[in-house]
N, C-alpha and C. Protein backbone atom coordinates (compact mmCIF):
# COMPACT_ATOMS: atom_id res chain seq x y z
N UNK A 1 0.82 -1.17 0.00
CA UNK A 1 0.00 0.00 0.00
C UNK A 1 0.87 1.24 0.00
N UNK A 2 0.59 2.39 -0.47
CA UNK A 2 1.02 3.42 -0.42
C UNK A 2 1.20 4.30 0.36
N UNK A 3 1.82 5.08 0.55
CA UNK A 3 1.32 6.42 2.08
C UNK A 3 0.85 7.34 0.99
N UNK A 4 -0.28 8.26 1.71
CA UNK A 4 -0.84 9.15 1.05
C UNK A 4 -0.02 10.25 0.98
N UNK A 5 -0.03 11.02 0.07
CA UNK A 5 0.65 12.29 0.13
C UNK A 5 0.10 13.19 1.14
N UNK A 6 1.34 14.01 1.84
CA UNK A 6 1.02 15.13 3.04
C UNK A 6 -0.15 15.80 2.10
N UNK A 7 -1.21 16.08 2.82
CA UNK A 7 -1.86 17.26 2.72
C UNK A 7 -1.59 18.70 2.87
N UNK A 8 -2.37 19.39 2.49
CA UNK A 8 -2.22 20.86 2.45
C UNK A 8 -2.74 21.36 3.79
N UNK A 9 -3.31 20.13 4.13
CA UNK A 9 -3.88 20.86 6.13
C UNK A 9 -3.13 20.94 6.66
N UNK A 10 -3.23 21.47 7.81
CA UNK A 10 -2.72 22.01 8.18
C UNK A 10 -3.06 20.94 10.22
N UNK A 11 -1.85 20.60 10.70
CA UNK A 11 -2.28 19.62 11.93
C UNK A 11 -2.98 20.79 13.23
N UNK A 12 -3.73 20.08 14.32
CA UNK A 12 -3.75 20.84 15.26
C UNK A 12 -2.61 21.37 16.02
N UNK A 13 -1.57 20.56 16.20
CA UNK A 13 -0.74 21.66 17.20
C UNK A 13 0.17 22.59 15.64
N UNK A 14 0.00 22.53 14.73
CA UNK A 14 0.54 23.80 14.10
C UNK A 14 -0.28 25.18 13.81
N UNK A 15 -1.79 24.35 13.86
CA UNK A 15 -2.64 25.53 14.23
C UNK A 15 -2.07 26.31 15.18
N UNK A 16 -2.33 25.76 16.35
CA UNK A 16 -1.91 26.10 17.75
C UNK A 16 -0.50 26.92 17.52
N UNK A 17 0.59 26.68 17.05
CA UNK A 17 1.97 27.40 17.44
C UNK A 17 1.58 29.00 16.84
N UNK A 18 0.61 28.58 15.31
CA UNK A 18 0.69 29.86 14.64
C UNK A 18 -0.47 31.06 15.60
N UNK A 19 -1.32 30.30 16.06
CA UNK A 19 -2.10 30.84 17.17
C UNK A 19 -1.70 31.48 17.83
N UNK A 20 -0.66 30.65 18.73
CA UNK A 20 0.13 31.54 19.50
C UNK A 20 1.06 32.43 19.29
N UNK A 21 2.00 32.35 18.11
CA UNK A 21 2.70 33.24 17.70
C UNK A 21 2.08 34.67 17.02
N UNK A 22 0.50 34.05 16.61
CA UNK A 22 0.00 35.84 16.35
C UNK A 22 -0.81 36.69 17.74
N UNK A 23 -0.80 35.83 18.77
CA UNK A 23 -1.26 36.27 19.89
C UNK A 23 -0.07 37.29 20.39
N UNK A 24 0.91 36.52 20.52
CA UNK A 24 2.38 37.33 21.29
C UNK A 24 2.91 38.41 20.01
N UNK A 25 1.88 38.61 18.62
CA UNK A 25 2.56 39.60 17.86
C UNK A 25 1.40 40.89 18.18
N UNK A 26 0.54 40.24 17.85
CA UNK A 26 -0.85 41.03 18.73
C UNK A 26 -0.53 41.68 20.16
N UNK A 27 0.30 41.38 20.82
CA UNK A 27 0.40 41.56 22.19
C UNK A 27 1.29 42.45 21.92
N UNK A 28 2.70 42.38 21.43
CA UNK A 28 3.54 43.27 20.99
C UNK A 28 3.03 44.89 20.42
N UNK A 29 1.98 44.70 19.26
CA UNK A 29 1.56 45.62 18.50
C UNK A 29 0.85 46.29 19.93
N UNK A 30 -0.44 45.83 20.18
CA UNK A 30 -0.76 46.52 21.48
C UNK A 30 -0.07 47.21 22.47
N UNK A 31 1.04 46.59 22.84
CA UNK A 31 1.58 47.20 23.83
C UNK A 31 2.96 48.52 22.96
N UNK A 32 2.81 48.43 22.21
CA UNK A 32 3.18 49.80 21.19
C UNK A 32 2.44 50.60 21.01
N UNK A 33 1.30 50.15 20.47
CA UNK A 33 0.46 51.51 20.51
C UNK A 33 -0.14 52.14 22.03
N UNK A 34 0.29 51.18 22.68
CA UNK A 34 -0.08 52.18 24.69
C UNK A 34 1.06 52.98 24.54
N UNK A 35 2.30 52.45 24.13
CA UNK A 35 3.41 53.01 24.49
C UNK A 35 3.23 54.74 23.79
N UNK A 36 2.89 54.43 22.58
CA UNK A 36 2.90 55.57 21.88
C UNK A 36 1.34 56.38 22.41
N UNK A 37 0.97 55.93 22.29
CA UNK A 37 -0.53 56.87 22.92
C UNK A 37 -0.10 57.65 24.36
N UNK A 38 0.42 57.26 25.13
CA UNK A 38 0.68 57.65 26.68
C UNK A 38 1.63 59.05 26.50
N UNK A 39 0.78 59.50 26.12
CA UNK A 39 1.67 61.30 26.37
C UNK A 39 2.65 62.05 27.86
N UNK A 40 1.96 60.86 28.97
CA UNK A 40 2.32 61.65 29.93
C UNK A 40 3.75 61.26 29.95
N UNK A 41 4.00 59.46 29.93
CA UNK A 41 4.91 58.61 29.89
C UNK A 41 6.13 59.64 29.00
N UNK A 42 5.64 59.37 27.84
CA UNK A 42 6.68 59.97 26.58
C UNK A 42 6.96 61.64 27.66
N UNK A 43 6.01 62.20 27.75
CA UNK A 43 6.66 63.73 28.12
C UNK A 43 7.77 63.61 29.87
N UNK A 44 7.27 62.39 30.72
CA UNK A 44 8.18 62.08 31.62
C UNK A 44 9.51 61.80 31.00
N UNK A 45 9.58 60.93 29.93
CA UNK A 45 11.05 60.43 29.48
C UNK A 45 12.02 61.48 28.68
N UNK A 46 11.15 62.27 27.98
CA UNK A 46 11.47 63.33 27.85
C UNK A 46 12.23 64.67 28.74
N UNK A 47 11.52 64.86 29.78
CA UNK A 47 11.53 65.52 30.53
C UNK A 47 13.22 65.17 32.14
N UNK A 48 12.81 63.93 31.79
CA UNK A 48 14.66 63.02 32.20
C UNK A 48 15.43 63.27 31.48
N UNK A 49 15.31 62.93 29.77
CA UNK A 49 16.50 63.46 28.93
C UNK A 49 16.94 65.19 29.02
N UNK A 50 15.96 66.02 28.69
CA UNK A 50 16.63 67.03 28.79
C UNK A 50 16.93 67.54 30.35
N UNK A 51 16.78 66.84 31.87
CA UNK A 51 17.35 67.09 32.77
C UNK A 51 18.63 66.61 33.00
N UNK A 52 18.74 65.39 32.39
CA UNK A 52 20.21 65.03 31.94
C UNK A 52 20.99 65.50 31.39
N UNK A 53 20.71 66.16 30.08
CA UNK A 53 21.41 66.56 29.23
C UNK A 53 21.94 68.32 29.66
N UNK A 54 20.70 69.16 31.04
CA UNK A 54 21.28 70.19 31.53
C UNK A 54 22.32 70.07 32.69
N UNK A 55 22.09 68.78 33.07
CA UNK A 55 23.01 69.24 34.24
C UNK A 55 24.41 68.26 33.93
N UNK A 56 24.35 67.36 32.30
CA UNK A 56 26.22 67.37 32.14
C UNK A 56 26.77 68.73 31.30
N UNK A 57 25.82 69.62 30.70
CA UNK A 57 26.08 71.21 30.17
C UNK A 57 27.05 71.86 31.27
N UNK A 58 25.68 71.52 32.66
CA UNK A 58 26.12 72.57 33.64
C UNK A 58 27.52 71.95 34.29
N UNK A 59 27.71 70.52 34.58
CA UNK A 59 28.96 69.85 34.91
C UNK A 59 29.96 70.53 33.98
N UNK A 60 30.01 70.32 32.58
CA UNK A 60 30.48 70.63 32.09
C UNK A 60 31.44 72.20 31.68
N UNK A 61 30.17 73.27 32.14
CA UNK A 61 30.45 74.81 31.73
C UNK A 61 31.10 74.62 33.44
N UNK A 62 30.76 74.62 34.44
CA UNK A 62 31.40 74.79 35.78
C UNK A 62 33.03 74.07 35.81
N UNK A 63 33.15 72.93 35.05
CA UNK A 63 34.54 72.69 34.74
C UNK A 63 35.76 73.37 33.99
N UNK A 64 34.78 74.11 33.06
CA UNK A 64 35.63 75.19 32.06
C UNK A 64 35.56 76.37 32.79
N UNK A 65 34.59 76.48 33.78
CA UNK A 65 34.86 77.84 34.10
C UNK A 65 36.20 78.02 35.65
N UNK A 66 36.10 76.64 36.04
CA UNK A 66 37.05 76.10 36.52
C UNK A 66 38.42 76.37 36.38
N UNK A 67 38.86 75.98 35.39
CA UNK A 67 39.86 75.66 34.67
C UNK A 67 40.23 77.25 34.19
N UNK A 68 39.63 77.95 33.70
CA UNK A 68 39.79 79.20 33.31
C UNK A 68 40.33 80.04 34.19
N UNK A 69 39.34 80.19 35.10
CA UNK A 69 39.40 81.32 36.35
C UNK A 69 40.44 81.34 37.29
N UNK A 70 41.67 82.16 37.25
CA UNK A 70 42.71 82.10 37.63
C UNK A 70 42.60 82.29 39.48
N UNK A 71 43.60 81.57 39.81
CA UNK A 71 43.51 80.97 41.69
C UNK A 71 43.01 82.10 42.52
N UNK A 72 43.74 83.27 42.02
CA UNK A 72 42.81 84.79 43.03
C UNK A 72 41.46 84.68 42.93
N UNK A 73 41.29 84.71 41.75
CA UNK A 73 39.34 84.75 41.77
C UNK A 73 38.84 83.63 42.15
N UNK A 74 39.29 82.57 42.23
CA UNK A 74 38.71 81.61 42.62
C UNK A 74 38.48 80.84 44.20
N UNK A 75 39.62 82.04 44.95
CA UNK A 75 39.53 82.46 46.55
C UNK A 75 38.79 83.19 46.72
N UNK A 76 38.77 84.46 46.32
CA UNK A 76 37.67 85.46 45.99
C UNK A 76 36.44 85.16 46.05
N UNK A 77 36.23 84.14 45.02
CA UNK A 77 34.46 83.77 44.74
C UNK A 77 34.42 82.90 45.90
N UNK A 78 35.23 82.23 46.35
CA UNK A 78 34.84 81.40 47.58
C UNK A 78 34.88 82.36 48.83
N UNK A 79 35.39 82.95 49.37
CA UNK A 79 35.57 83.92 50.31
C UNK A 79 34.26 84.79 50.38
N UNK A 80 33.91 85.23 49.56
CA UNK A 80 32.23 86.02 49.07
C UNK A 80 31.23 85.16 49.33
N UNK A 81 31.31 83.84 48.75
CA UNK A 81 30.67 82.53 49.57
C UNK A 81 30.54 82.13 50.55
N UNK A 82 31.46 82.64 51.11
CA UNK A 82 31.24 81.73 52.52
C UNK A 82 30.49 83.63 53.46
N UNK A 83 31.01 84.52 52.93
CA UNK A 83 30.80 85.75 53.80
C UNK A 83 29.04 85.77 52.99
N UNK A 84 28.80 85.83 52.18
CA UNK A 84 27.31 85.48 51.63
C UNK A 84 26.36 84.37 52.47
N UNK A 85 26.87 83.27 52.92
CA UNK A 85 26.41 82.62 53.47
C UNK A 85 26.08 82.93 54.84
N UNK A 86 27.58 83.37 55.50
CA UNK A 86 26.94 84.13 56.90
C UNK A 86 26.28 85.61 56.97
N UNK A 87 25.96 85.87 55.77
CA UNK A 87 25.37 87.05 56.40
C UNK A 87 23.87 86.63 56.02
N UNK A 88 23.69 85.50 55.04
CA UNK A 88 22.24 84.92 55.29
C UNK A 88 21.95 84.03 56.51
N UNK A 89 22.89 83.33 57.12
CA UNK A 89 22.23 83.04 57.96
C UNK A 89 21.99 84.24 59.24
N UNK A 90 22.40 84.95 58.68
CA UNK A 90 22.25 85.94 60.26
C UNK A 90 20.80 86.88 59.69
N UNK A 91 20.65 86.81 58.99
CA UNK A 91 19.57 87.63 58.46
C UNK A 91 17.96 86.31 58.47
N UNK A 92 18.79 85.02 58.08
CA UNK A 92 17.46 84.42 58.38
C UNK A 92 17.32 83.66 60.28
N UNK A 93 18.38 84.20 60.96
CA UNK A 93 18.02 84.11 62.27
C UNK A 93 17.10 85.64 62.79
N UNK A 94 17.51 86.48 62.41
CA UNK A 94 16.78 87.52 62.57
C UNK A 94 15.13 87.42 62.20
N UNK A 95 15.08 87.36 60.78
CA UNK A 95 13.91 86.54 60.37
C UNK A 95 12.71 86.03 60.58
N UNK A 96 13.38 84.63 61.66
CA UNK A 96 13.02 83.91 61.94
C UNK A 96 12.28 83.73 63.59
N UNK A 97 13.49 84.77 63.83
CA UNK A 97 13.04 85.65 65.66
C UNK A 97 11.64 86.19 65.04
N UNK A 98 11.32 87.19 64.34
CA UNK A 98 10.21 87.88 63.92
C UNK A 98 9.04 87.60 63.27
N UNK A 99 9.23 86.13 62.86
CA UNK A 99 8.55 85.85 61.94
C UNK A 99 7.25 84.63 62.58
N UNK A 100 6.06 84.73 62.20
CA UNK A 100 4.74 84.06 62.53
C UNK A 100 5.35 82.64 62.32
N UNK A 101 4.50 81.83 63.24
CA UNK A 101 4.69 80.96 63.37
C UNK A 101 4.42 80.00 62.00
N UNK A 102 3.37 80.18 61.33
CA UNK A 102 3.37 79.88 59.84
C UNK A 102 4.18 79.75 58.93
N UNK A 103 4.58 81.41 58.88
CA UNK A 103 5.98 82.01 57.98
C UNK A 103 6.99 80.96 57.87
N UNK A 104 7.27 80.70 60.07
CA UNK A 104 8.17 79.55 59.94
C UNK A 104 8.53 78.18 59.71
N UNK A 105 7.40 77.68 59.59
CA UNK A 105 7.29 76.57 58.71
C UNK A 105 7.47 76.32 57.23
N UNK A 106 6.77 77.06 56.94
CA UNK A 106 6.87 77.43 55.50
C UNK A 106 8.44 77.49 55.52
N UNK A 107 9.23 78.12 56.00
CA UNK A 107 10.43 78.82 55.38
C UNK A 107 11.35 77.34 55.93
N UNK A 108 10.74 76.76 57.06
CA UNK A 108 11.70 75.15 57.33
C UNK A 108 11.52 74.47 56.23
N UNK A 109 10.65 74.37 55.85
CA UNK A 109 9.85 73.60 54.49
C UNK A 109 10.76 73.85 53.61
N UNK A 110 10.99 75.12 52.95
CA UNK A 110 12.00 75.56 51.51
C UNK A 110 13.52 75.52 51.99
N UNK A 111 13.98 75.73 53.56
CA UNK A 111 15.44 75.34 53.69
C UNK A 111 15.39 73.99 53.57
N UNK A 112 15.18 73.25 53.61
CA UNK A 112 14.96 71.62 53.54
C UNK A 112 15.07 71.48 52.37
N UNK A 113 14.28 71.59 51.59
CA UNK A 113 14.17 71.21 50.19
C UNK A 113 15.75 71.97 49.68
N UNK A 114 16.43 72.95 49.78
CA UNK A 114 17.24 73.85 49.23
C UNK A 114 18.38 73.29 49.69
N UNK A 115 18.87 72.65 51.01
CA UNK A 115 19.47 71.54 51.34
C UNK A 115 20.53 70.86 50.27
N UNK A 116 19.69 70.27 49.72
CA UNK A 116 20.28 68.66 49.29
C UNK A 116 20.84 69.34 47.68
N UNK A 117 20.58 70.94 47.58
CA UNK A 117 21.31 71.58 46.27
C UNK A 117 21.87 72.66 46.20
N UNK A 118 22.57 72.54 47.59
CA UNK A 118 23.96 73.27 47.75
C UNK A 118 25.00 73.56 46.70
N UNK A 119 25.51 72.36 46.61
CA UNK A 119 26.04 72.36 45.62
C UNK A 119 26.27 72.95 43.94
N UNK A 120 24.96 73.03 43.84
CA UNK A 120 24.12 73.52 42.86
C UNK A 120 24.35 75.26 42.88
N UNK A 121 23.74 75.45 43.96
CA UNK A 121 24.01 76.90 44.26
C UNK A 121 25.12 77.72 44.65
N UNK A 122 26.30 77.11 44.97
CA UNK A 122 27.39 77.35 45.25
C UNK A 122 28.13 77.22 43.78
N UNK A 123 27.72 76.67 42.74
CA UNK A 123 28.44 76.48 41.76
C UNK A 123 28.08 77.37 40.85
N UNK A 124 26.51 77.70 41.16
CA UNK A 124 25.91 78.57 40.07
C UNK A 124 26.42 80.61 40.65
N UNK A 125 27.04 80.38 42.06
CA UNK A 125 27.25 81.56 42.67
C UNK A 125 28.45 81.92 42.20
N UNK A 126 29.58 81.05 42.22
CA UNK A 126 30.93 80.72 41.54
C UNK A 126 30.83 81.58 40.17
N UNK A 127 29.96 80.48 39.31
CA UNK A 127 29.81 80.64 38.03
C UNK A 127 29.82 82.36 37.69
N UNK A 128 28.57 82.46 38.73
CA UNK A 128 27.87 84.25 38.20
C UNK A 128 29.00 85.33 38.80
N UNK A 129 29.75 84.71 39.51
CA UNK A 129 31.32 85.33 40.28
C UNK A 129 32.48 86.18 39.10
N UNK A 130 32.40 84.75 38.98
CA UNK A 130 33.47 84.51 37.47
C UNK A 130 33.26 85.60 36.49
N UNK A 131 31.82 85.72 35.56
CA UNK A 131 31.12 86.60 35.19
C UNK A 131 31.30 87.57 35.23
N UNK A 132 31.01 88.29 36.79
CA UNK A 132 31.14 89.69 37.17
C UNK A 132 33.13 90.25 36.65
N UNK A 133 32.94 89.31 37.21
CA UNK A 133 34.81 89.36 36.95
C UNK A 133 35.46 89.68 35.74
N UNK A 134 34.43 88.66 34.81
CA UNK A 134 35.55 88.59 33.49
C UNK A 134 34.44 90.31 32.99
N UNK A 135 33.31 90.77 33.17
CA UNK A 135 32.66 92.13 32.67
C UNK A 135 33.30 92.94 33.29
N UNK A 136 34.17 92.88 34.40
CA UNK A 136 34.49 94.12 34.96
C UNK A 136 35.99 94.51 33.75
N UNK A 137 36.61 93.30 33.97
CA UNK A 137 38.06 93.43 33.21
C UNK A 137 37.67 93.80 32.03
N UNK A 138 36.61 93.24 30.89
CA UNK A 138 36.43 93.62 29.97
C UNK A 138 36.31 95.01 29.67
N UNK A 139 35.43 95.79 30.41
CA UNK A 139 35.34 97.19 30.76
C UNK A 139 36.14 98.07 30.98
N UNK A 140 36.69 97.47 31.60
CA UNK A 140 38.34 98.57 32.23
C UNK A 140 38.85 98.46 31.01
N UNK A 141 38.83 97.58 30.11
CA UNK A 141 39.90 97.85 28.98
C UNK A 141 39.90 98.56 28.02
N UNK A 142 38.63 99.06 27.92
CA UNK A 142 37.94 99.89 27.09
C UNK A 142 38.38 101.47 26.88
């Protein structure tokens, strides 16, 4: 006897694999178009890249301005820093003697938060230091 020739059918478990393989492409496509529909998502990831991308600028310009700013000014801008600093805190102890009990919360509230970006502000004080510095010289030369 003969064997019959394969048919063009197709068996149940190959049904089944192709089943499943358009389920998990289906699933794929779906979960692309959430991806792309979700505006908030996309404007969060967004919103990481260009915070990334400002603060290796700002790493970056604070290193050159670094490097530039010759050792006097750069005692200078620190010395102004640190005398800037105590004369805010003496002004926000004063302040703070005078100030409603509200006021002072509130204002514990924003030193807290202002805290943890010292750094930040000390670099951006530097920076705007530097600045004054290099407009004054420019001027005089005039």
């Amino acid at each position: 006897m003969t064997e019959p020739a394969p048919s063009s059918e197709e068996t149940p478990e190959t049904l089944r694999e192709k089943a499943e393989e358009t389920r998990e492409q289906l699933g794929e496509t779906v979960q692309a178009l959430a991806d792309t529909s979700d505006v908030k998502a996309q404007a969060q990831q967004t919103a990481a890249e260009v915070k990334q991308q400002v603060q290796q600028k700002t790493a970056q310009l604070l290193q050159t301005a670094r490097e530039k700013t010759p050792e006097p000014v750069r005692e200078k801008a620190t010395q102004t820093v640190e005398r800037l600093s105590g004369t805010a805190q003496s002004l926000a102890a004063k302040a703070q003697a005078n100030a409603p009990a509200p006021v002072q919360e509130k204002a514990a509230q924003a030193a807290e938060v202002t805290r943890g970006k010292r750094g930040l502000l000390v670099g951006g004080l530097a920076a705007l230091t530097v600045w004054f510095v290099a407009r004054r010289k420019k001027k005089s030369r005039r």
